[in-house]
Protein backbone atom coordinates (compact mmCIF):
# COMPACT_ATOMS: atom_id res chain seq x y z
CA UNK A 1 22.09 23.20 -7.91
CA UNK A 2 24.51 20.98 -9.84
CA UNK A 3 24.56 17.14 -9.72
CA UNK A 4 26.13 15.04 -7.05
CA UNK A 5 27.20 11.47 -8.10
CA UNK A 6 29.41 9.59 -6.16
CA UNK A 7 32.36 7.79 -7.66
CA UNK A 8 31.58 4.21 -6.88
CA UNK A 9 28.40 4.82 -8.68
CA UNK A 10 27.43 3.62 -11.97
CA UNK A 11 25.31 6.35 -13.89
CA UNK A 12 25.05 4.84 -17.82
CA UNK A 13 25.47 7.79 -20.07
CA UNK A 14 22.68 7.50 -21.52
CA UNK A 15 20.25 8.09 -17.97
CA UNK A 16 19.08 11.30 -17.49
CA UNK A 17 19.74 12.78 -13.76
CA UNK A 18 17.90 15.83 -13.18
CA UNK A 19 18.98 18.94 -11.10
CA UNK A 20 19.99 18.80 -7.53
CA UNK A 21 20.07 15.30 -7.87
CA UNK A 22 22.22 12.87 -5.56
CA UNK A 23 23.04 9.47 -6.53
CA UNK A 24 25.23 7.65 -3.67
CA UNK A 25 27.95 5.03 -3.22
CA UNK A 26 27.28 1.68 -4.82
CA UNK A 27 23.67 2.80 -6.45
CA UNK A 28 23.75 1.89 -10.31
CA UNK A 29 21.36 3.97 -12.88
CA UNK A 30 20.96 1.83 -15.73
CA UNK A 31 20.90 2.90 -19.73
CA UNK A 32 17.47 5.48 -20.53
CA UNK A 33 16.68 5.83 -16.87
CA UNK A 34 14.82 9.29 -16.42
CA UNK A 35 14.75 10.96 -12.96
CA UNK A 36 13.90 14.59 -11.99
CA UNK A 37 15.71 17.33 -10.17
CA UNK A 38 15.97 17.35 -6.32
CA UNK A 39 15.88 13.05 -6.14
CA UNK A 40 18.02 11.42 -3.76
CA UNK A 41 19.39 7.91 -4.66
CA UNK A 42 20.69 6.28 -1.84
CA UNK A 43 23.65 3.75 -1.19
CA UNK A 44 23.11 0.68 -3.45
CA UNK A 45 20.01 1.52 -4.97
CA UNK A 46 18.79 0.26 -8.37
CA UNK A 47 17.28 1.86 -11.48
CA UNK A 48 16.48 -0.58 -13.96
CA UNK A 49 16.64 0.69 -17.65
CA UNK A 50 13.91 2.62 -19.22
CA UNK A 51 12.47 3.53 -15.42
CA UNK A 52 10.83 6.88 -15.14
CA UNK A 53 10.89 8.79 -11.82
CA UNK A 54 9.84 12.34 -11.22
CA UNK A 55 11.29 15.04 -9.07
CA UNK A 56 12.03 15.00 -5.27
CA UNK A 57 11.61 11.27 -5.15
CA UNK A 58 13.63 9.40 -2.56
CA UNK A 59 15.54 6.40 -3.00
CA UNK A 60 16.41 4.84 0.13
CA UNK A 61 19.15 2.28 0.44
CA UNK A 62 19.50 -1.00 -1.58
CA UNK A 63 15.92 -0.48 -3.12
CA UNK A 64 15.51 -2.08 -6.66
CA UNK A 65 13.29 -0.44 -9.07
CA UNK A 66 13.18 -2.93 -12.20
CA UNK A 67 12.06 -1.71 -15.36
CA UNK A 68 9.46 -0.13 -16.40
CA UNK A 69 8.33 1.15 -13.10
CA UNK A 70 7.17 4.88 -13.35
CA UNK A 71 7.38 6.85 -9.65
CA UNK A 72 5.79 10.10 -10.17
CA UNK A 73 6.78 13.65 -8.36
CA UNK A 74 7.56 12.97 -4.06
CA UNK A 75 7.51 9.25 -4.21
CA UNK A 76 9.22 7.58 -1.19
CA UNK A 77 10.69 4.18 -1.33
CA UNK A 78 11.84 2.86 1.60
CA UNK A 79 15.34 0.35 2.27
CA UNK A 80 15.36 -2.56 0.52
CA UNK A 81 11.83 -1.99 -1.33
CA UNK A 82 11.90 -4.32 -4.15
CA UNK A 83 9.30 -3.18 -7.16
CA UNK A 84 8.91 -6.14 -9.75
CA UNK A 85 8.89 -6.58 -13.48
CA UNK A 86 7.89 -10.17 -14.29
CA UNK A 87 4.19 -12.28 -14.22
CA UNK A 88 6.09 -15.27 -14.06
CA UNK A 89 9.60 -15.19 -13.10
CA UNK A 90 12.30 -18.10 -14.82
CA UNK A 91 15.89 -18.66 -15.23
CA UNK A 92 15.36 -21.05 -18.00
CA UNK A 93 12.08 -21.53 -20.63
CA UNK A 94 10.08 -24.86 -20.39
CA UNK A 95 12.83 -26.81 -22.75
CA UNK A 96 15.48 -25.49 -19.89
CA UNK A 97 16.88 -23.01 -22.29
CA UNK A 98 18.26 -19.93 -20.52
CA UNK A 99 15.92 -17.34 -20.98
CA UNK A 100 17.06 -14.16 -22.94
CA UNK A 101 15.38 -10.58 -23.14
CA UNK A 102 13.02 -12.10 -25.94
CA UNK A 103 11.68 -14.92 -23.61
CA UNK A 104 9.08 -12.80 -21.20
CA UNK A 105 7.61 -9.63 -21.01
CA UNK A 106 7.85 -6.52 -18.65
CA UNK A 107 5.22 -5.38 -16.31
CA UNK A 108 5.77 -2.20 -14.47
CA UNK A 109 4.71 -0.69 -10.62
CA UNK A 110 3.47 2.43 -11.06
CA UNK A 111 3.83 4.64 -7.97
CA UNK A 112 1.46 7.91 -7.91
CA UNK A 113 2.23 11.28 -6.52
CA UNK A 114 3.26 11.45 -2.42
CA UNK A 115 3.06 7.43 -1.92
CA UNK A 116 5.75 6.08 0.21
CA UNK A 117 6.62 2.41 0.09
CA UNK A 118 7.63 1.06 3.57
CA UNK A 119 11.10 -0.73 4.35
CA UNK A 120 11.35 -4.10 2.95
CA UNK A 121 8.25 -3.87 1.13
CA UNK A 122 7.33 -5.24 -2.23
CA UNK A 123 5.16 -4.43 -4.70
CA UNK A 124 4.50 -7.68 -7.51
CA UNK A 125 4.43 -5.72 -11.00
CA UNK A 126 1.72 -5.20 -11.95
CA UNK A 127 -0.05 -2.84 -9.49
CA UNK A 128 -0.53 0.80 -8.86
CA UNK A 129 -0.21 1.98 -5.78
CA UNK A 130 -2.28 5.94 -5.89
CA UNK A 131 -1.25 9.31 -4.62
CA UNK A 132 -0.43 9.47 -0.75
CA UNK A 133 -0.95 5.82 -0.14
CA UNK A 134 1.49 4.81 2.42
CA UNK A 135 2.49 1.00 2.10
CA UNK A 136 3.33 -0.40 5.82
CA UNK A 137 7.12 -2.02 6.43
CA UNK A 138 7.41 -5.49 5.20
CA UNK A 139 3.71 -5.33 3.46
CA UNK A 140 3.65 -7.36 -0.26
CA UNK A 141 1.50 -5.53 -2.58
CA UNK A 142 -0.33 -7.95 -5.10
CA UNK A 143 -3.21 -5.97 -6.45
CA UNK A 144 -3.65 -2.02 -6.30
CA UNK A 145 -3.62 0.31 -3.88
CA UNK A 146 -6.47 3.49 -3.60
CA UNK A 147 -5.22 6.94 -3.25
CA UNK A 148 -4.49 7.74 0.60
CA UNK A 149 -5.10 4.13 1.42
CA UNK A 150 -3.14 2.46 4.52
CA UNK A 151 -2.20 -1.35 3.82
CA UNK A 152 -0.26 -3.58 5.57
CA UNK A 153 0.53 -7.18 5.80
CA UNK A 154 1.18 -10.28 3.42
CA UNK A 155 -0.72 -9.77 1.03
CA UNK A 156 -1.24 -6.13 1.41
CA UNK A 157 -4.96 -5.16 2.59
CA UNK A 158 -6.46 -1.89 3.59
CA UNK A 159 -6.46 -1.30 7.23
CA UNK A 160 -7.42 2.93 6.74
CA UNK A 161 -6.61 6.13 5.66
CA UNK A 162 -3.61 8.58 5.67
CA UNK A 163 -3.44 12.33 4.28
CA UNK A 164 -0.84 14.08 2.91
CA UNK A 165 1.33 14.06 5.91
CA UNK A 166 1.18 10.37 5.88
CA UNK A 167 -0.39 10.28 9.46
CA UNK A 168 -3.57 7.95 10.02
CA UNK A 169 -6.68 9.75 10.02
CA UNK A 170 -9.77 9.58 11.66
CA UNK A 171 -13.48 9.58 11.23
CA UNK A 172 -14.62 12.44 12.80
CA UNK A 173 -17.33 12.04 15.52
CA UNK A 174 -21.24 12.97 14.20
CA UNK A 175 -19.80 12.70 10.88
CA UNK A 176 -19.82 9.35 9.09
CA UNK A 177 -17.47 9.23 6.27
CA UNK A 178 -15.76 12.82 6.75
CA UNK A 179 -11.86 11.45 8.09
CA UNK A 180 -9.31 14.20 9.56
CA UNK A 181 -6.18 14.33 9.84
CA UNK A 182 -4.53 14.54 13.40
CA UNK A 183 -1.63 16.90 12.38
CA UNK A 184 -2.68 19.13 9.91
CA UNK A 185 -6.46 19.50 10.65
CA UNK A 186 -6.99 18.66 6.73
CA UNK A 187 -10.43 17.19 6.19
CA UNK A 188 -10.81 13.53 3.59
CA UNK A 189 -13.97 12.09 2.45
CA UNK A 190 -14.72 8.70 1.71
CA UNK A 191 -16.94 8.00 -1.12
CA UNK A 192 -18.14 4.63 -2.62
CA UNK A 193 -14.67 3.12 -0.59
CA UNK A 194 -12.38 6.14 -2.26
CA UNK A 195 -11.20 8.80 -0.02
CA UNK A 196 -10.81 12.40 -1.80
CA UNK A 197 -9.60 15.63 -0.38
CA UNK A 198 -12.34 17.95 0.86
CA UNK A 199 -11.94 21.62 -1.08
């Protein structure tokens, strides 16, 4: 599987674009970007310098991944996701100096394995959001997110639990704190407000 990058995108030589990779029209991969084999970047997309994502991760269109975000292995981001990078964002420093790379620091979103990131969300660097979380449309993550959690809203708050399939689950009847998963059967506990897979 070779590389497919369309013309109208900008891929710095210095970014490394894994295997079976697409990049499409209008999506610009910035200088030391990392991403693994089988990703798909889609139409004006962003990948800020330095950013780190792993394989079969899915760029939707116009998201913006600033630098240093880190999306590990089956990461979704949805349209116009926007991650952050700054604690306390200015044009100009308190003497109304424009402010140069010197003048703040970078704080990254990390996104664990499986987690999608709904259309339009955000998520305000820095946070983790954990493995198979699912991040509703529109939510605006401020603070982190369990694994297999369900948030939603403005701020972002936990309204329940999703599995691997990212479909809600629920608590099964006679069985406080043992969640299933409508399509795939695949039993979740939920321990001390953590939810791990049952072996």
């Amino acid at each position: 599987m070779s590389v497919r990058i369309q013309p109208t995108a900008q891929v710095d030589e210095t970014a490394e674009v894994g295997e079976g990779t697409s990049v499409w029209e209008l999506a610009q991969i910035r200088e030391g970007a990392r991403l693994g084999r089988g990703c798909n970047i889609g139409r004006g997309a962003y990948v800020g310098p330095g950013v780190r994502i792993g394989d079969n991760v899915k760029l939707q269109n116009y998201a913006l991944v600033y630098e240093p975000a880190e999306l590990a292995d089956g990461v979704f981001v949805g349209p116009a996701v926007v991650l952050t990078n700054d604690h306390h964002p200015r044009a100009v420093t308190p003497d109304g100096r424009r402010k140069g790379g010197d003048d703040w620091e970078a704080v990254a979103v990390s996104v664990a394995e499986g987690a999608s990131l709904g259309a339009r969300s955000v998520c305000v660097a820095p946070v983790r959001v954990g493995r198979w979380a699912l991040v509703a449309a529109g939510a605006v993550v401020t603070r982190d997110v369990p694994d297999f959690a369900l948030v939603a809203g403005v701020p972002a708050r936990w309204i329940g639990w999703v599995g691997r399939a990212g479909v809600r689950l629920v608590e099964r009847d006679g069985e406080p704190g043992v969640w299933e998963c409508p399509g795939t059967g695949a039993l979740y506990e939920e321990k001390d407000g953590e939810l791990v897979e049952r072996g």
